[in-house]
C-alpha atoms as a PDB file:
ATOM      1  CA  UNK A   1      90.362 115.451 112.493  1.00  0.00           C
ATOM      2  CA  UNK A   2      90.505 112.527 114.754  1.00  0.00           C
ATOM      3  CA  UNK A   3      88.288 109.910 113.163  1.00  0.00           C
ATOM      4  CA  UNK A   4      89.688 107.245 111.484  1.00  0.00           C
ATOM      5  CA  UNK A   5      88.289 105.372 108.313  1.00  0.00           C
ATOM      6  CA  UNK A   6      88.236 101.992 106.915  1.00  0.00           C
ATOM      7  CA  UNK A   7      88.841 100.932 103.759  1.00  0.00           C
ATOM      8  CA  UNK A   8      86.317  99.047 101.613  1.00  0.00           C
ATOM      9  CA  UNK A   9      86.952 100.415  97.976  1.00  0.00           C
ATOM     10  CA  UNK A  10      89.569 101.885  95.899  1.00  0.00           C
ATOM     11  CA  UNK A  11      89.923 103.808  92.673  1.00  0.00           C
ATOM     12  CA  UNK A  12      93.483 103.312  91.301  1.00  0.00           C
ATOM     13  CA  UNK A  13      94.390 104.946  88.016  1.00  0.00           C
ATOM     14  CA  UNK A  14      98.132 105.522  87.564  1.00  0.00           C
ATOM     15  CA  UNK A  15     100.677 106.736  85.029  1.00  0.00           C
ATOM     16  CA  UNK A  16     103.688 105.846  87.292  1.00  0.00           C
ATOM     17  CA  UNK A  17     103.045 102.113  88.344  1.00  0.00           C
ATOM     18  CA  UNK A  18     105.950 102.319  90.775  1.00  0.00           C
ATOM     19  CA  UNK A  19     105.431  99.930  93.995  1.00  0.00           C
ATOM     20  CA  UNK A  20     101.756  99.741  92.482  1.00  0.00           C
ATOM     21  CA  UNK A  21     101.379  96.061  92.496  1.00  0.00           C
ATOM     22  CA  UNK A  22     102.780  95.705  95.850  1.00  0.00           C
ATOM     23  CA  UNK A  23     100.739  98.074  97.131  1.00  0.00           C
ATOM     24  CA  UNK A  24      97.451  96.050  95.541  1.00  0.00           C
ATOM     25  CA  UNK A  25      98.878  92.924  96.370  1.00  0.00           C
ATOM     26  CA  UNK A  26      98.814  94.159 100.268  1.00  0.00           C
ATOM     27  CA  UNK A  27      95.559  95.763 100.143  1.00  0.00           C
ATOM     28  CA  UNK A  28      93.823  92.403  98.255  1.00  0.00           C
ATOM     29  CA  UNK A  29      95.169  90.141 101.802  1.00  0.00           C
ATOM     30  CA  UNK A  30      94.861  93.035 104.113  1.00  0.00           C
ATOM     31  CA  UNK A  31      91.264  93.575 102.962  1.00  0.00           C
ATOM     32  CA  UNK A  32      89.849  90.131 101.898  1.00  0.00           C
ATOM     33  CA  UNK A  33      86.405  91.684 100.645  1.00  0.00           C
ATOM     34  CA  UNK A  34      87.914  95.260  99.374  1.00  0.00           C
ATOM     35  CA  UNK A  35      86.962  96.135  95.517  1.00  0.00           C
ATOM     36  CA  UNK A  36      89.399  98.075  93.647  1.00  0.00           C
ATOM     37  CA  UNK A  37      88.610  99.670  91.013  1.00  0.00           C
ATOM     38  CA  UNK A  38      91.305 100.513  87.799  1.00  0.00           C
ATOM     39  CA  UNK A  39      91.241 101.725  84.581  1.00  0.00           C
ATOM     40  CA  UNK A  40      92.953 101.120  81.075  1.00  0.00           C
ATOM     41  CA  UNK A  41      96.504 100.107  81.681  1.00  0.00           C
ATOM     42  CA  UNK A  42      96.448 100.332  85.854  1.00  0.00           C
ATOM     43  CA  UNK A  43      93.701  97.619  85.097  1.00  0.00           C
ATOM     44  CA  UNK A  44      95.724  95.403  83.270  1.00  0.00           C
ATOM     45  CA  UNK A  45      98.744  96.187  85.715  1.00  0.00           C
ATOM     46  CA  UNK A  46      97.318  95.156  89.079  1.00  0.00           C
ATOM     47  CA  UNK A  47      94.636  92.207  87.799  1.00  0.00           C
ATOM     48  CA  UNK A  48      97.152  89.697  88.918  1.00  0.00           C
ATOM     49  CA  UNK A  49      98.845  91.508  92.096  1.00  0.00           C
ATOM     50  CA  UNK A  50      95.256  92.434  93.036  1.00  0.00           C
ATOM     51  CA  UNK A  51      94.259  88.463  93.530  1.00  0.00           C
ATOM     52  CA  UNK A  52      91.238  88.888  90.975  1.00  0.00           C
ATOM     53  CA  UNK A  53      89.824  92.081  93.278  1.00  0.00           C
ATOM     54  CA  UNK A  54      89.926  94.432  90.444  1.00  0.00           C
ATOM     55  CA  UNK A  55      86.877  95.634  88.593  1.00  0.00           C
ATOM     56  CA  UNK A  56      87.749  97.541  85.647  1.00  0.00           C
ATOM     57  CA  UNK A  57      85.512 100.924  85.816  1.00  0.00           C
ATOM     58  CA  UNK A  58      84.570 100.751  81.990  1.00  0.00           C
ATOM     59  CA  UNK A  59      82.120  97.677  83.598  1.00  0.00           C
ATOM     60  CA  UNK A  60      81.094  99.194  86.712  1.00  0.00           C
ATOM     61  CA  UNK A  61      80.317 103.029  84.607  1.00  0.00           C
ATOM     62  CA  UNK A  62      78.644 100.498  82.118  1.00  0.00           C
ATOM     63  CA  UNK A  63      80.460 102.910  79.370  1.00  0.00           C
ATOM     64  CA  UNK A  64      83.562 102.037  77.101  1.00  0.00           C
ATOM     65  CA  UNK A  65      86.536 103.981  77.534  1.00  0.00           C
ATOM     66  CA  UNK A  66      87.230 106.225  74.500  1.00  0.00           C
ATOM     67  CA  UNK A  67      89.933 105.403  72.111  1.00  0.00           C
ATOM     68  CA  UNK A  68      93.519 106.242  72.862  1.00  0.00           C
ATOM     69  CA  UNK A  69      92.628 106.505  76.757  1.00  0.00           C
ATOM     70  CA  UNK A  70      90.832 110.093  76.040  1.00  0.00           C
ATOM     71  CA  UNK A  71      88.316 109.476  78.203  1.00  0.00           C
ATOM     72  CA  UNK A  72      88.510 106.730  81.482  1.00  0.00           C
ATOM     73  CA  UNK A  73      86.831 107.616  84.509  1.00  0.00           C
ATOM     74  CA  UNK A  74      84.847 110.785  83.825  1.00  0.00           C
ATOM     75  CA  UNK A  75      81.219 109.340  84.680  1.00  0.00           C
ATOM     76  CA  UNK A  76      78.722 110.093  87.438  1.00  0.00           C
ATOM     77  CA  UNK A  77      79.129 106.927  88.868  1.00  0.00           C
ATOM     78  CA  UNK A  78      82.685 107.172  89.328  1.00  0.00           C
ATOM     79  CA  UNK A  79      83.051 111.329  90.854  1.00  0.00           C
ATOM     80  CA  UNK A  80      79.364 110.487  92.898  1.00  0.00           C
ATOM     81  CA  UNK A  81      81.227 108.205  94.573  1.00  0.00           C
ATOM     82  CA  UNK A  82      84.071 109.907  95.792  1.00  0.00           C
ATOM     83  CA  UNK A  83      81.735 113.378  96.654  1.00  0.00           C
ATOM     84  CA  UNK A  84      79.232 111.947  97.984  1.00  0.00           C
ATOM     85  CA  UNK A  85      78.207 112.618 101.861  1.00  0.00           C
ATOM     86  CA  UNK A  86      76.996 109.283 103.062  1.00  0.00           C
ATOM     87  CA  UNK A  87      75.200 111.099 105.798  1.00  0.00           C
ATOM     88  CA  UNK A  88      73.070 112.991 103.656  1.00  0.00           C
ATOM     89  CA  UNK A  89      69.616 111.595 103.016  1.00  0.00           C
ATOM     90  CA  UNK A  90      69.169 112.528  99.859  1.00  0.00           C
ATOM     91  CA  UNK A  91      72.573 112.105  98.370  1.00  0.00           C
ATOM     92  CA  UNK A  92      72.060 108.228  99.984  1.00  0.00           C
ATOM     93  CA  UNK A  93      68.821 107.987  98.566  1.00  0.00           C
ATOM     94  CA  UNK A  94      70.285 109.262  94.824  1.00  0.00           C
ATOM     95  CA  UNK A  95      73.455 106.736  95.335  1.00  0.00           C
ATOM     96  CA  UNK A  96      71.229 103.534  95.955  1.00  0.00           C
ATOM     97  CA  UNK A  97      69.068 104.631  93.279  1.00  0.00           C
ATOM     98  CA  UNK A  98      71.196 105.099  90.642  1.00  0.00           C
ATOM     99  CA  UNK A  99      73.724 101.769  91.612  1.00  0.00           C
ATOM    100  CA  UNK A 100      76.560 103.981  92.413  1.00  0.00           C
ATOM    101  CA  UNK A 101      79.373 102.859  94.680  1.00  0.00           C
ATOM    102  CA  UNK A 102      80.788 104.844  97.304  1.00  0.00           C
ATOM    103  CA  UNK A 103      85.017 105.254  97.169  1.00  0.00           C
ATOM    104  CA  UNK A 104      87.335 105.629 100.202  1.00  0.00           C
ATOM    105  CA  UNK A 105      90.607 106.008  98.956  1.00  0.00           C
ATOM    106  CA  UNK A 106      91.982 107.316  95.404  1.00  0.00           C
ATOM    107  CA  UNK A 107      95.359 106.285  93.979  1.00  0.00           C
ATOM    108  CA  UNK A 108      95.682 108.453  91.118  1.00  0.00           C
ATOM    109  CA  UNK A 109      98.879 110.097  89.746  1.00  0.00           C
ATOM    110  CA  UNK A 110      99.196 111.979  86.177  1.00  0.00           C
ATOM    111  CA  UNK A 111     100.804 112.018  82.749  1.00  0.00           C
ATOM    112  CA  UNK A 112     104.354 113.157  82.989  1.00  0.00           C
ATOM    113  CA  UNK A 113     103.470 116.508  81.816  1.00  0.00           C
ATOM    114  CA  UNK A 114     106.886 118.144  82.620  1.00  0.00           C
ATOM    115  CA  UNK A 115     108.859 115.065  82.280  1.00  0.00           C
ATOM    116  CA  UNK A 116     107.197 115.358  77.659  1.00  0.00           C
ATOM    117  CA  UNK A 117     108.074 119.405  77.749  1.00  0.00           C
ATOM    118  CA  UNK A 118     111.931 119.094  79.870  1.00  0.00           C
ATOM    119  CA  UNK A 119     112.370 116.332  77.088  1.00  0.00           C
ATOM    120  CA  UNK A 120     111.479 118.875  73.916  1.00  0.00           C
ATOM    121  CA  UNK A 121     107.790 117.130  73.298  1.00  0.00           C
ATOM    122  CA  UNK A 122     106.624 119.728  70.690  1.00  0.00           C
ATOM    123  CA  UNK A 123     102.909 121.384  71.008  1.00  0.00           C
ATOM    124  CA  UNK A 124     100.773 118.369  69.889  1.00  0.00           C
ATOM    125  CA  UNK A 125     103.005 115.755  72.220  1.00  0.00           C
ATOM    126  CA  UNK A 126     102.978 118.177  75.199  1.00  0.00           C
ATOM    127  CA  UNK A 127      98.721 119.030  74.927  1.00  0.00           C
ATOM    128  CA  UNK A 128      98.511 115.114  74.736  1.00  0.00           C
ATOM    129  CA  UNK A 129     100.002 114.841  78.294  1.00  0.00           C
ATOM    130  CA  UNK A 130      97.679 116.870  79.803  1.00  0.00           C
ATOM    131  CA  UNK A 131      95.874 114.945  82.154  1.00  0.00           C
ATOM    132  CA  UNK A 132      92.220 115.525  82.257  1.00  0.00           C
ATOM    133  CA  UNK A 133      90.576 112.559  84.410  1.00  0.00           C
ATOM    134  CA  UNK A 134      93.271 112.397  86.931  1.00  0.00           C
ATOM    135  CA  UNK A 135      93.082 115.626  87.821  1.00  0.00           C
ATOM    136  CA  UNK A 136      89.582 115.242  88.560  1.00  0.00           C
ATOM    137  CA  UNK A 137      89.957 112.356  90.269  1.00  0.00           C
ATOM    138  CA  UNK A 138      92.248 113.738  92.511  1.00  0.00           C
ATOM    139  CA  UNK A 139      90.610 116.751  93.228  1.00  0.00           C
ATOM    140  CA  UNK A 140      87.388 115.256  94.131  1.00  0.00           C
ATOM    141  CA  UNK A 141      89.012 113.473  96.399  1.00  0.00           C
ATOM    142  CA  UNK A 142      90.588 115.813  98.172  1.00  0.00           C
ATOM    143  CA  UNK A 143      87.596 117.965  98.687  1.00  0.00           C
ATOM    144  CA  UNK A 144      86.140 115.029 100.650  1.00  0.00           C
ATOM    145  CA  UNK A 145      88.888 114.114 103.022  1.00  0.00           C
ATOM    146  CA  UNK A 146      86.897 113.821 105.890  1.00  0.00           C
ATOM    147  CA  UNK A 147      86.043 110.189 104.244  1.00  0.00           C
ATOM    148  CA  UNK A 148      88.144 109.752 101.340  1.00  0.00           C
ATOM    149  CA  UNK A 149      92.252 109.140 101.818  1.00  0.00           C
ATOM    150  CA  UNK A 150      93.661 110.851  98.225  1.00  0.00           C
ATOM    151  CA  UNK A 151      97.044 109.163  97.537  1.00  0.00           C
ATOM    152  CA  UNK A 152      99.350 110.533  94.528  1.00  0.00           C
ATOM    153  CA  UNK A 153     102.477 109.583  95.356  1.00  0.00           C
ATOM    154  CA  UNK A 154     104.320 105.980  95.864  1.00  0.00           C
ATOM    155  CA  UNK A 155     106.259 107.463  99.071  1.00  0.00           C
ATOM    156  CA  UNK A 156     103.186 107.085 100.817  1.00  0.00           C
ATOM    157  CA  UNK A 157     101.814 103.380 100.194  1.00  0.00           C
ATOM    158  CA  UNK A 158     103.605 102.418 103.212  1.00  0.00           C
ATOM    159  CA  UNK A 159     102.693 105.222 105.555  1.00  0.00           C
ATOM    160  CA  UNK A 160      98.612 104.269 104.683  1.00  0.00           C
ATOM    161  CA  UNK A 161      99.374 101.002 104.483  1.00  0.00           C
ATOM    162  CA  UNK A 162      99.966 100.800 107.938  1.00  0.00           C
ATOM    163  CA  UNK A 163      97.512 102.397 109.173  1.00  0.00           C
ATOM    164  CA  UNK A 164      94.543 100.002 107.314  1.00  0.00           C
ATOM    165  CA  UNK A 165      96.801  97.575 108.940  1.00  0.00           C
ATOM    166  CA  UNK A 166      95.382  99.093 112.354  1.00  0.00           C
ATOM    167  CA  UNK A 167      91.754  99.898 111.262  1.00  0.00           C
ATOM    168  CA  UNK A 168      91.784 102.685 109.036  1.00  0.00           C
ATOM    169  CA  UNK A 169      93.713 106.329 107.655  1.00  0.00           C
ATOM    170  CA  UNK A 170      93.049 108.633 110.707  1.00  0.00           C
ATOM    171  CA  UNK A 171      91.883 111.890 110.124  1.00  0.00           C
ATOM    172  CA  UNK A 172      95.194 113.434 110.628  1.00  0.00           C
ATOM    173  CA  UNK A 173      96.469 111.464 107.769  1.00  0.00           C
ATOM    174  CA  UNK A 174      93.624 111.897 105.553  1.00  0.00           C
ATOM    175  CA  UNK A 175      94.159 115.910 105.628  1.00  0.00           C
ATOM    176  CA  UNK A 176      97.905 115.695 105.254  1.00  0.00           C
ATOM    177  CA  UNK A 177      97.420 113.771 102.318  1.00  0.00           C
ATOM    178  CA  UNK A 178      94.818 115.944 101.078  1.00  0.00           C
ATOM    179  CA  UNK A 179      96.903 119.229 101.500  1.00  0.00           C
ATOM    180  CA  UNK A 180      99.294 117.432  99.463  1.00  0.00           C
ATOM    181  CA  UNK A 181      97.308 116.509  96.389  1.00  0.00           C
ATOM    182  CA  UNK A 182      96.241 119.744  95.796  1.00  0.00           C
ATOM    183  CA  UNK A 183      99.837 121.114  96.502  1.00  0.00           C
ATOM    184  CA  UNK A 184     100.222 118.503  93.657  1.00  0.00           C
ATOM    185  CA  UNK A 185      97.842 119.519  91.451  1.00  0.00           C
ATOM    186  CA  UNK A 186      98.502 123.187  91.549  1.00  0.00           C
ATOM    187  CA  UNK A 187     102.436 122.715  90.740  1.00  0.00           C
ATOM    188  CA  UNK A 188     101.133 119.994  87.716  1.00  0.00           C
ATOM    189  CA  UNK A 189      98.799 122.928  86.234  1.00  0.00           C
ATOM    190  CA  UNK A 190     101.062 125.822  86.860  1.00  0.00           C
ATOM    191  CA  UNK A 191     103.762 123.942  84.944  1.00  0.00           C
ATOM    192  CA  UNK A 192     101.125 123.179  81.937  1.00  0.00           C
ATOM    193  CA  UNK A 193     100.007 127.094  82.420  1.00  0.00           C
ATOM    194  CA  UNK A 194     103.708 128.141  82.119  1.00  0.00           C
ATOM    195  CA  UNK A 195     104.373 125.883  79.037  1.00  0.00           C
ATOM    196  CA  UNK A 196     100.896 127.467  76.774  1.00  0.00           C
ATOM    197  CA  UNK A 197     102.146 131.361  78.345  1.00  0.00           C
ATOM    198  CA  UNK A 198     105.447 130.770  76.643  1.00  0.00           C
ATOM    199  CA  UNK A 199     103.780 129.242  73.387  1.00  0.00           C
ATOM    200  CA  UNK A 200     104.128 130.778  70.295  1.00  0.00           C
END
């Protein structure tokens, strides 16, 4: 993997907001004409940091979040845009059609899952940390690291950061991160799969 990507867009949907508005602060005067795109609380966390680049996805998806934060960034419009081959004829032809933007780089982490169970969250308050959309998000991501950087953890704002600073996330660094989400993801759902084994 030796090509290197630039960033124009962003999805950033985060439980843990650590270094978050630093890290849209940078990207809104690194990138003067990137568009970030947030949901629910990461929305109303990073308007300000984000120097009015934020778009919250309820208006670009064109549908209302659910109540309680149930449901956020499950659309077509959001997971066509991070799968989507731009090389592809037809999958072009369907994105320009249907208005759908194409995403580059995913900041997504999840509900603290382990964190609710470690601190004796019974069933209901343990099945309401489940993450649903983040995992997706994540995922889909991942899959498509040959053009899509997946970030889920702070520790590595600066490491990317640096390397829009110079042009775009290499290759290199777009796998690494990639083999790292899903190392993520499969330690998040084998701790949620351990918790429902031992449930009663």
């Amino acid at each position: 993997m030796k090509d290197t990507q630039q960033i124009k867009t962003a999805i950033i949907s985060c439980y843990d907001k650590q270094g978050l508005n630093e890290f849209a602060s940078e990207l809104a005067m690194t990138i003067p004409d990137i568009r970030i795109y947030s949901s629910g609380g990461t929305y109303r966390q990073i308007q300000e940091a984000a120097k009015g680049k934020v778009t919250e996805i309820a208006a670009y998806t064109g549908f209302p979040e659910m109540p309680s934060g149930l449901v956020k960034t499950l659309h077509p419009k959001v997971h066509a845009g991070i799968l989507a081959d731009k090389n592809d004829a037809k999958q072009a032809e369907y994105l320009k059609q249907n208005g759908i933007e194409t995403f580059d780089m995913v900041i997504v982490n999840l509900y603290p899952f382990e964190k609710a169970v470690a601190e004796g969250a019974d069933m209901e308050e343990a099945r309401k940390n489940i993450d649903i959309g983040g995992v997706s998000l994540i995922e889909a991501a991942a899959k498509n690291f040959k053009r899509v950087t997946v970030v889920c953890d702070a520790k590595d704002y600066g490491r990317v950061m640096e390397e829009i600073k110079k042009g775009g996330v290499s290759g290199k660094t777009r796998l690494e991160l990639a083999k790292k989400a899903f190392k993520y993801l499969a330690q998040y759902l084998k701790a949620v799969s351990s918790y429902f084994e031992a449930a009663k």
